[in-house]
N, C-alpha and C. Protein backbone atom coordinates (compact mmCIF):
# COMPACT_ATOMS: atom_id res chain seq x y z
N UNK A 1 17.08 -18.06 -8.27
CA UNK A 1 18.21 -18.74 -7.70
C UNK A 1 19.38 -18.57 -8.65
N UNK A 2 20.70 -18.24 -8.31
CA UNK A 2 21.86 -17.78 -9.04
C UNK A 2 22.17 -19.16 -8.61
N UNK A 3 23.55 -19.25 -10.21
CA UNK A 3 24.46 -19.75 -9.61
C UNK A 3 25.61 -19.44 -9.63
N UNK A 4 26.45 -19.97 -8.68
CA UNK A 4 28.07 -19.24 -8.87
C UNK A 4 28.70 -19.48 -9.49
N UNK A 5 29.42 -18.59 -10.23
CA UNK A 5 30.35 -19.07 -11.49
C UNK A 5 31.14 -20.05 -11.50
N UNK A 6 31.68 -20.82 -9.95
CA UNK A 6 32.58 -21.45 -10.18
C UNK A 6 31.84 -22.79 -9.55
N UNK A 7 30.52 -22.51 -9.31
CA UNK A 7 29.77 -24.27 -9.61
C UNK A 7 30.25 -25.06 -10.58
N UNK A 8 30.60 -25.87 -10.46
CA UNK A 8 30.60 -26.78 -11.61
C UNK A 8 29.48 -27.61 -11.81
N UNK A 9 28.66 -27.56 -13.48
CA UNK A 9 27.42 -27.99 -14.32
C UNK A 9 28.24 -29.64 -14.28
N UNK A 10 27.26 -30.09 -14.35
CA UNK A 10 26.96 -31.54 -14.76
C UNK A 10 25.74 -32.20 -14.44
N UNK A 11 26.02 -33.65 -14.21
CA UNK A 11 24.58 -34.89 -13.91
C UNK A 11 23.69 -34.15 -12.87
N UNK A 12 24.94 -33.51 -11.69
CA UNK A 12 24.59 -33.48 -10.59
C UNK A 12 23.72 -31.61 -9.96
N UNK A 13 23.63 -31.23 -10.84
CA UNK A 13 23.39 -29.60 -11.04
C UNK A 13 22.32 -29.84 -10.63
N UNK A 14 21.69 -28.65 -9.66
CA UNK A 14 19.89 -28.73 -10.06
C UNK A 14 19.18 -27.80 -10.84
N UNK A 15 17.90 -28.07 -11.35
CA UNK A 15 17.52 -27.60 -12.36
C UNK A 15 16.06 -27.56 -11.78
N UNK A 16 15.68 -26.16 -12.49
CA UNK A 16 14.14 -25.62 -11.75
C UNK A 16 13.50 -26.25 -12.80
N UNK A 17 11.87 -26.54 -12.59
CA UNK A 17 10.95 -26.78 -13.22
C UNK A 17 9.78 -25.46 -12.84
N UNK A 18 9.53 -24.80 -13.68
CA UNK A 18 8.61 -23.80 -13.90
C UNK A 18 7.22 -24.66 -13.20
N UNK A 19 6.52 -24.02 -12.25
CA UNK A 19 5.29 -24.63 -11.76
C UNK A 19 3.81 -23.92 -12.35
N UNK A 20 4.20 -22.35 -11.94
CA UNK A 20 2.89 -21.75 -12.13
C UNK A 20 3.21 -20.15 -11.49
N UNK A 21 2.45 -19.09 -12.18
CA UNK A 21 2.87 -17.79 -12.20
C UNK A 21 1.68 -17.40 -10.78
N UNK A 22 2.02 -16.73 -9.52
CA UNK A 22 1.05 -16.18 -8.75
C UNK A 22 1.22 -14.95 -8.17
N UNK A 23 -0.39 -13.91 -8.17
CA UNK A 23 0.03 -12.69 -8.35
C UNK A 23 -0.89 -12.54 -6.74
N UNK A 24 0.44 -11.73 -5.97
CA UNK A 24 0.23 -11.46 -4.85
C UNK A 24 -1.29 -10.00 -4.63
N UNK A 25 -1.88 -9.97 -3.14
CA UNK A 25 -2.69 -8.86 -3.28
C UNK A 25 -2.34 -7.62 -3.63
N UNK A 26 -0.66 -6.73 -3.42
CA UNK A 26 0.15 -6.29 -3.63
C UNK A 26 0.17 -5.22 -5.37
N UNK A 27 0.14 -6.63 -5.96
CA UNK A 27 0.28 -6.68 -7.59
C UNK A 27 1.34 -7.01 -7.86
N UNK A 28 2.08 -7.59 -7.03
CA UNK A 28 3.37 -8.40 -7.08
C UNK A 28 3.13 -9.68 -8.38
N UNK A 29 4.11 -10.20 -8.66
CA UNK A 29 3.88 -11.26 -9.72
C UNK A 29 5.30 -12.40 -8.71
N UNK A 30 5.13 -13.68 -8.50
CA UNK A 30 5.84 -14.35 -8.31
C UNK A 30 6.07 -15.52 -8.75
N UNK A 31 6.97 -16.68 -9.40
CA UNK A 31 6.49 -17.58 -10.01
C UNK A 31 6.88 -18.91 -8.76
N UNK A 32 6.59 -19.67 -9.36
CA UNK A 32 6.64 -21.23 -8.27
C UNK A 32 7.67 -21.92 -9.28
N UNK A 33 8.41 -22.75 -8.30
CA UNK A 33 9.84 -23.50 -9.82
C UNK A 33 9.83 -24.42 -8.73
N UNK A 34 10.01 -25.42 -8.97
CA UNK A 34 10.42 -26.82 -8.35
C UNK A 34 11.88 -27.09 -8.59
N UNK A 35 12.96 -27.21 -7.62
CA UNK A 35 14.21 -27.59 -8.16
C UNK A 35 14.50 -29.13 -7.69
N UNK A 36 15.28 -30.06 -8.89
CA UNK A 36 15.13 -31.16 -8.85
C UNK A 36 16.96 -31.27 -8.61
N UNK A 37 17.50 -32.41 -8.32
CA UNK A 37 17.23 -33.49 -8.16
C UNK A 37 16.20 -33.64 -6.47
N UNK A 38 16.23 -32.91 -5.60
CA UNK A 38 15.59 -33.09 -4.43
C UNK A 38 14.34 -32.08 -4.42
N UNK A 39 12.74 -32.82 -4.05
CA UNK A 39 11.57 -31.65 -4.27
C UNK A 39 11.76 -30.90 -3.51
N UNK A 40 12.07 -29.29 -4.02
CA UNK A 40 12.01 -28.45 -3.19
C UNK A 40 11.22 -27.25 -3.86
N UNK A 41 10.40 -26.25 -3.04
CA UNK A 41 9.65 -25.40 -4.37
C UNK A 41 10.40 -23.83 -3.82
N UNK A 42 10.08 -23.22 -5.01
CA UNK A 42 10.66 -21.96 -4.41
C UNK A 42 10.03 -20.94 -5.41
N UNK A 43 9.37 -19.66 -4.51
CA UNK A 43 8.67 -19.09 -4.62
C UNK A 43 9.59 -17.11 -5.38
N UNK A 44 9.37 -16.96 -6.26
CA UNK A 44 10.72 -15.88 -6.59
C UNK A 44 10.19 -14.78 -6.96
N UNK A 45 9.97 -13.46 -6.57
CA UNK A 45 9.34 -12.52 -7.13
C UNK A 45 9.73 -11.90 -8.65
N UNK A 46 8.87 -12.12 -9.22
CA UNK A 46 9.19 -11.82 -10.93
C UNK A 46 8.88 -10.60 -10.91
N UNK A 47 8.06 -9.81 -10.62
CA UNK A 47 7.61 -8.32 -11.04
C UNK A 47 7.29 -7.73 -9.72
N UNK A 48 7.50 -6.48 -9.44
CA UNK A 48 7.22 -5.81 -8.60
C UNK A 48 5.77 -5.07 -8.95
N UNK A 49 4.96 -4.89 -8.07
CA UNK A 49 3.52 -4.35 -8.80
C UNK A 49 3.79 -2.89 -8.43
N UNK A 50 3.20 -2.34 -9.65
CA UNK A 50 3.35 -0.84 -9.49
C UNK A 50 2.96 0.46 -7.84
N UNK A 51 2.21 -0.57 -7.40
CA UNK A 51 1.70 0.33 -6.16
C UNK A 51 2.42 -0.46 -4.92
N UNK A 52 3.05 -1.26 -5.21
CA UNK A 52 3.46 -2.28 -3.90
C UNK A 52 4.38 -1.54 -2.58
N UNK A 53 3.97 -1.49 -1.66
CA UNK A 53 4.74 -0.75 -0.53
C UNK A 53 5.39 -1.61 0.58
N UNK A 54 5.17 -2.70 0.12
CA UNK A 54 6.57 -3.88 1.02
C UNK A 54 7.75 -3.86 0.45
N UNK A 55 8.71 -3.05 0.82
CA UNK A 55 10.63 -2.83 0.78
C UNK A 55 11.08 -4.27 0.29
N UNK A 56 10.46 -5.71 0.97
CA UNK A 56 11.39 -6.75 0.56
C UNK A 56 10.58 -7.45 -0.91
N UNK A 57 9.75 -6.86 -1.25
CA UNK A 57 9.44 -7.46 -2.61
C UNK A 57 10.22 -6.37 -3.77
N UNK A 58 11.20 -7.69 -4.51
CA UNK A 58 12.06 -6.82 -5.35
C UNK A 58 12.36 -8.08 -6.14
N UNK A 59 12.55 -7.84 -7.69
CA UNK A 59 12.82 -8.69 -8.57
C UNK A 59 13.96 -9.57 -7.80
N UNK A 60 13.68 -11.16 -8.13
CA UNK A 60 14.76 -12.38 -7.59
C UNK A 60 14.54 -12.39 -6.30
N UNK A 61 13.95 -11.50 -5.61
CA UNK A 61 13.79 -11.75 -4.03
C UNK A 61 13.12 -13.52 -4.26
N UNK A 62 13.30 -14.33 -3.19
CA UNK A 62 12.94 -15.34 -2.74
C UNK A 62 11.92 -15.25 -1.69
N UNK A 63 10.67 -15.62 -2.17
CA UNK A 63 9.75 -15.07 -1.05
C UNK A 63 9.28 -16.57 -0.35
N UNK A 64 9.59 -17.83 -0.53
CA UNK A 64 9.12 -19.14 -0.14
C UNK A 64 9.97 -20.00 -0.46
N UNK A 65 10.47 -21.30 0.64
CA UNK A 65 11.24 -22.30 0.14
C UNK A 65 10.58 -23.28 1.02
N UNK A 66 10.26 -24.24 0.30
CA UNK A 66 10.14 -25.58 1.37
C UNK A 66 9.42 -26.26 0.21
N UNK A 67 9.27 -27.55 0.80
CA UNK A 67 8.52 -28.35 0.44
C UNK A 67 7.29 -28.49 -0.10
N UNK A 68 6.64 -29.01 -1.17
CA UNK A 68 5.87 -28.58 -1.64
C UNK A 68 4.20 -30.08 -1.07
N UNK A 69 3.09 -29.49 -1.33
CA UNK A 69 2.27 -30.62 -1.01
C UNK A 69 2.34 -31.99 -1.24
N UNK A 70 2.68 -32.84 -0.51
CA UNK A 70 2.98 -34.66 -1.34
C UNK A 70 1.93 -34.89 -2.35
N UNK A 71 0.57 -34.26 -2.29
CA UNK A 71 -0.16 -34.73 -3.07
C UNK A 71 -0.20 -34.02 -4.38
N UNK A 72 0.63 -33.05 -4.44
CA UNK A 72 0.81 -32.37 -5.99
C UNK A 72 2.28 -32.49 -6.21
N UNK A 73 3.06 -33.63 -5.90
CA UNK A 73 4.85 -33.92 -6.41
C UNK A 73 4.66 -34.58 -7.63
N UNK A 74 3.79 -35.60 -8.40
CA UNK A 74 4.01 -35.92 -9.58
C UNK A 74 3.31 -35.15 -10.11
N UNK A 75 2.32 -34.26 -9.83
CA UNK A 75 1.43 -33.93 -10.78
C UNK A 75 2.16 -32.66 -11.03
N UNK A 76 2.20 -32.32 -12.82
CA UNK A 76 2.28 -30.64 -13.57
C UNK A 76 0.99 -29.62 -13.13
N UNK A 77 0.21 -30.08 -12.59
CA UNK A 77 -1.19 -29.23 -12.43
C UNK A 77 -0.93 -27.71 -11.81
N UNK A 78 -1.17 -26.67 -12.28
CA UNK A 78 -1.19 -25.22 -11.30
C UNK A 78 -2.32 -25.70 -10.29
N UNK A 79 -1.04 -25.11 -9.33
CA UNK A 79 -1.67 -24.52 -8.00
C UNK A 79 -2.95 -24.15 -8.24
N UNK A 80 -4.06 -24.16 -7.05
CA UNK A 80 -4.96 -23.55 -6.97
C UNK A 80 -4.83 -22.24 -6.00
């Protein structure tokens, strides 16, 4: 997730929380980040896997946004 230069930082900014690193069948690498102030998770492709033949997996691609399970919002635990 970028932000635009002319956001303006403060109280009100949101800020990712690193969740957990998951590696697609692909050999894709994507990580999970929680952005706060509102739970939202978002899924971001970190590495492209060397043999991967899906066009939309590409570093920063956004591959997931929504909401994450109610029963893992307080908990730090990786995904299973």
């Amino acid at each position: 997730m970028a932000l635009i230069p002319s956001m303006p930082l403060g109280p009100r900014s949101p800020s990712l929380t690193f969740v957990t690193l998951e590696t697609l069948p692909c050999g894709c690498v994507t990580a999970v980040y929680r952005v706060h102030p509102r739970v939202v998770e978002v899924d971001i492709v970190e590495a492209k896997g060397p043999h991967c033949r899906f066009f939309g997996h590409r570093a920063g691609q956004v591959m997931r946004l929504g909401v994450p399970d109610p029963l893992d919002v307080e908990g730090d635990e990786p995904r299973v």
